[in-house]
N, C-alpha and C. Protein backbone atom coordinates (compact mmCIF):
# COMPACT_ATOMS: atom_id res chain seq x y z
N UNK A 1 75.52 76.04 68.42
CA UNK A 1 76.04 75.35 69.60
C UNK A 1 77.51 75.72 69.73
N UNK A 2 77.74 76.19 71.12
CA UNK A 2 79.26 76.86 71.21
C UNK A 2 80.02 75.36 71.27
N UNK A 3 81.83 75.78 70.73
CA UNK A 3 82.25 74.73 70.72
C UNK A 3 82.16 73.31 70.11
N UNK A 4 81.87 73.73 68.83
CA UNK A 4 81.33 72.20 68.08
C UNK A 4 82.22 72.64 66.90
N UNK A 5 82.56 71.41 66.41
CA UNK A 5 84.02 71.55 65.26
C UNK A 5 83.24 71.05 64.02
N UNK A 6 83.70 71.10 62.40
CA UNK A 6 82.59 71.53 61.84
C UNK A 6 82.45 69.23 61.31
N UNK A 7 83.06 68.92 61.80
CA UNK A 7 83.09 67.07 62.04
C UNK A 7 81.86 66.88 63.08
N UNK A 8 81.79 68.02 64.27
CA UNK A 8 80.76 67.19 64.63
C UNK A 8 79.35 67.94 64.07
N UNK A 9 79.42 69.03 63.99
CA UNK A 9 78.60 69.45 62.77
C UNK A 9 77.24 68.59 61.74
N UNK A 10 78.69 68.04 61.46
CA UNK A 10 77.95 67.22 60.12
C UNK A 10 77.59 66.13 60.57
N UNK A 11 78.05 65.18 61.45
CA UNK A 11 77.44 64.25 62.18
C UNK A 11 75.91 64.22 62.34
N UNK A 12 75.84 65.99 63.12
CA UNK A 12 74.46 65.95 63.95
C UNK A 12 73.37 66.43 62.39
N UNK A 13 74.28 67.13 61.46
CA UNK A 13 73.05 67.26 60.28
C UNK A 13 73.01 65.94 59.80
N UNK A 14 73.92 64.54 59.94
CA UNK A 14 73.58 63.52 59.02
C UNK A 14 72.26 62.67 60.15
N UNK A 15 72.47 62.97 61.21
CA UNK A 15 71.82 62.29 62.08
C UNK A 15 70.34 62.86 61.78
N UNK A 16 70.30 64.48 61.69
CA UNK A 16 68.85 65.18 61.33
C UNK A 16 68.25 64.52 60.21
N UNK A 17 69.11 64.38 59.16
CA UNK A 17 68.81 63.87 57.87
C UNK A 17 68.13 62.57 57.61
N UNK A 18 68.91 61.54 58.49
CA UNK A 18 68.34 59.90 58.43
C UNK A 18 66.95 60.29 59.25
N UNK A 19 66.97 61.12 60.05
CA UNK A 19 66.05 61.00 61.14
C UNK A 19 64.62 61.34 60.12
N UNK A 20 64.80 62.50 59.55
CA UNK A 20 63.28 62.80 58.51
C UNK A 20 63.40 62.03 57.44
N UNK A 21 64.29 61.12 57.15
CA UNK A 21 64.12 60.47 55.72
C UNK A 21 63.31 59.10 56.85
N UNK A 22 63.18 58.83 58.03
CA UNK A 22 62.51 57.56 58.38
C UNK A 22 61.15 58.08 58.67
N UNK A 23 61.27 59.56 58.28
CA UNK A 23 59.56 59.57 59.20
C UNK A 23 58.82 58.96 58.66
N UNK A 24 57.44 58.55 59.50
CA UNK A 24 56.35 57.45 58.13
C UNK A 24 55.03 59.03 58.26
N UNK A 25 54.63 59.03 56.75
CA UNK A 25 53.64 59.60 56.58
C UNK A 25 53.05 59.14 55.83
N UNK A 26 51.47 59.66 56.10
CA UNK A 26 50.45 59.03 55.44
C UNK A 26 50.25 59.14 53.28
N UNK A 27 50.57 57.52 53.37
CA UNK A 27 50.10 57.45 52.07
C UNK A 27 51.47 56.88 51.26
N UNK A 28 51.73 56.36 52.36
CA UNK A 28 53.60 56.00 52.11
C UNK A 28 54.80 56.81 51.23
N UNK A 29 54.37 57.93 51.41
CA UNK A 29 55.46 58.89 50.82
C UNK A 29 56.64 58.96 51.69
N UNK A 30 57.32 59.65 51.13
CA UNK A 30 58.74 59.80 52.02
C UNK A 30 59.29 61.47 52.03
N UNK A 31 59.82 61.87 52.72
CA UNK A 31 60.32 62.81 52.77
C UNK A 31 61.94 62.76 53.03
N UNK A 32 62.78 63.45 52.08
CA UNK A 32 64.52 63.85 52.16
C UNK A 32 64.74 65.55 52.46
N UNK A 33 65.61 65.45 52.94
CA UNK A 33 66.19 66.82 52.90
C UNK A 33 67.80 66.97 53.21
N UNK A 34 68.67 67.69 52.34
CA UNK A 34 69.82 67.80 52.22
C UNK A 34 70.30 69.43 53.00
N UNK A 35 71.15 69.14 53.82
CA UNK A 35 72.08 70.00 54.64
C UNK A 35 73.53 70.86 54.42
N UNK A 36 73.57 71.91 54.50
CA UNK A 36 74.74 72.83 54.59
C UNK A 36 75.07 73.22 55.41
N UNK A 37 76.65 72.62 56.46
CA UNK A 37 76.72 72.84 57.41
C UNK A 37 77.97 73.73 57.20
N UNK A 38 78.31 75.05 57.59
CA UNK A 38 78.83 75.93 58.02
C UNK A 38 79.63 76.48 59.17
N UNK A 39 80.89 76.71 59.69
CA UNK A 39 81.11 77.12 61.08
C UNK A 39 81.22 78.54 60.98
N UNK A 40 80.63 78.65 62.05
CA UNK A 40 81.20 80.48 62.04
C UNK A 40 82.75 81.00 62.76
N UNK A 41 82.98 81.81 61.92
CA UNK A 41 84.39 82.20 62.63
C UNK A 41 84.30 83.62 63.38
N UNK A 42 84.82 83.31 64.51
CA UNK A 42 84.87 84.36 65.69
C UNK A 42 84.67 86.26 65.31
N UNK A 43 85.05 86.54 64.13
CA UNK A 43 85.11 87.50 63.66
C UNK A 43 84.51 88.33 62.23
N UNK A 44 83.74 86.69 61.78
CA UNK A 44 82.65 86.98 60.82
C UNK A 44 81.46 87.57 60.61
N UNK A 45 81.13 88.15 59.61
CA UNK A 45 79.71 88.90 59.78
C UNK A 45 78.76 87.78 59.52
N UNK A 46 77.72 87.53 60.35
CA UNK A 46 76.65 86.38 60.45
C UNK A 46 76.15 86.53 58.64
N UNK A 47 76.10 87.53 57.44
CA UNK A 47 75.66 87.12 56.67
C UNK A 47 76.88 86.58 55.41
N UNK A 48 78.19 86.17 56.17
CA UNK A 48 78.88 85.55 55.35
C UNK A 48 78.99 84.13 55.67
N UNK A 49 79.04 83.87 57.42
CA UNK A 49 78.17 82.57 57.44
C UNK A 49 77.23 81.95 56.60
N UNK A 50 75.85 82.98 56.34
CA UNK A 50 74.81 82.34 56.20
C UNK A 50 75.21 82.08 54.46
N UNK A 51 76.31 82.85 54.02
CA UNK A 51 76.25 82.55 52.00
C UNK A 51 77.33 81.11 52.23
N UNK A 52 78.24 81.20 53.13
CA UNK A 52 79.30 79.63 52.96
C UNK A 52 78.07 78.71 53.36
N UNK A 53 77.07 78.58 54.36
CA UNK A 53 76.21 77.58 54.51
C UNK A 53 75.50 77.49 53.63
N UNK A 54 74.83 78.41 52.56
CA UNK A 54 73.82 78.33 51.26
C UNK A 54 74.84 77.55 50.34
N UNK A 55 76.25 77.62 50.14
CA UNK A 55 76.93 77.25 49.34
C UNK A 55 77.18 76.16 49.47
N UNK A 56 77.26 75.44 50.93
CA UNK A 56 77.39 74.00 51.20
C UNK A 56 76.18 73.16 50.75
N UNK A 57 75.07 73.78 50.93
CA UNK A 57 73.87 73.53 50.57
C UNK A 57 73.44 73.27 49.09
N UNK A 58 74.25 73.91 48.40
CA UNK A 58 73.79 73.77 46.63
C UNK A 58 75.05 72.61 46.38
N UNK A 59 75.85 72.46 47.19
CA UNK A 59 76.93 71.66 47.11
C UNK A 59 76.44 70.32 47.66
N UNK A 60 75.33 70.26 48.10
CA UNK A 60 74.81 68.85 48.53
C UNK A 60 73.37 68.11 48.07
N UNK A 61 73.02 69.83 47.39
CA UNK A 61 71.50 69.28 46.70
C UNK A 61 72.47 68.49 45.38
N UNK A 62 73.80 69.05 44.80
CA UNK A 62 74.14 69.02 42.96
C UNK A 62 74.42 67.53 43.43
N UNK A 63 74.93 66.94 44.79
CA UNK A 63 75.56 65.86 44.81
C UNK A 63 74.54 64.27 44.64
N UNK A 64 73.48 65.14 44.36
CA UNK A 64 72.26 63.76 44.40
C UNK A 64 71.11 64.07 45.06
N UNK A 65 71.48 65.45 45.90
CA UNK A 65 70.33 65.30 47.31
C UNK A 65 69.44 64.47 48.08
N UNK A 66 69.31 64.91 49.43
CA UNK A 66 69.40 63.64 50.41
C UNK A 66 70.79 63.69 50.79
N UNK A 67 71.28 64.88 50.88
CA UNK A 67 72.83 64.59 51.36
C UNK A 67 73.32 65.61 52.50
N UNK A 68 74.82 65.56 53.24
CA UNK A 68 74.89 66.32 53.85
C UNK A 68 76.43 66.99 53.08
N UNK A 69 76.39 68.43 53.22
CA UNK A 69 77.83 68.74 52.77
C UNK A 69 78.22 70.03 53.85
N UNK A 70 79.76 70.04 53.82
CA UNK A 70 80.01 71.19 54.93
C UNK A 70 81.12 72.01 53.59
């Protein structure tokens, strides 16, 4: 999404996050999932994006997971 700062970012992954931790599925299990949110900079190669977002990502599973980290 053009124009999004990496605050609102994490907002919309914490919002993704609560959103699948309420889903109801059968047999009363639950489902979590933890987020790495990343901005790209104007002049970056898309696969150094994608290693700072893997990195936010191991940075939010170590934190407990179920989490969001940027």
């Amino acid at each position: 999404v053009a124009d999004v700062d990496l605050a609102a970012g994490l907002e919309i992954a914490e919002r993704l996050r609560e959103a699948v931790a309420q889903l109801p599925l059968p047999g009363g299990l639950g489902c979590t999932i933890s987020i790495g949110v990343a901005l790209a900079a104007a002049d970056e190669a898309f696969s150094d994006l994608v290693r700072r977002a893997d990195a936010a990502l191991f940075r939010a599973k170590e934190a407990g997971r179920n989490k969001v980290s940027g």
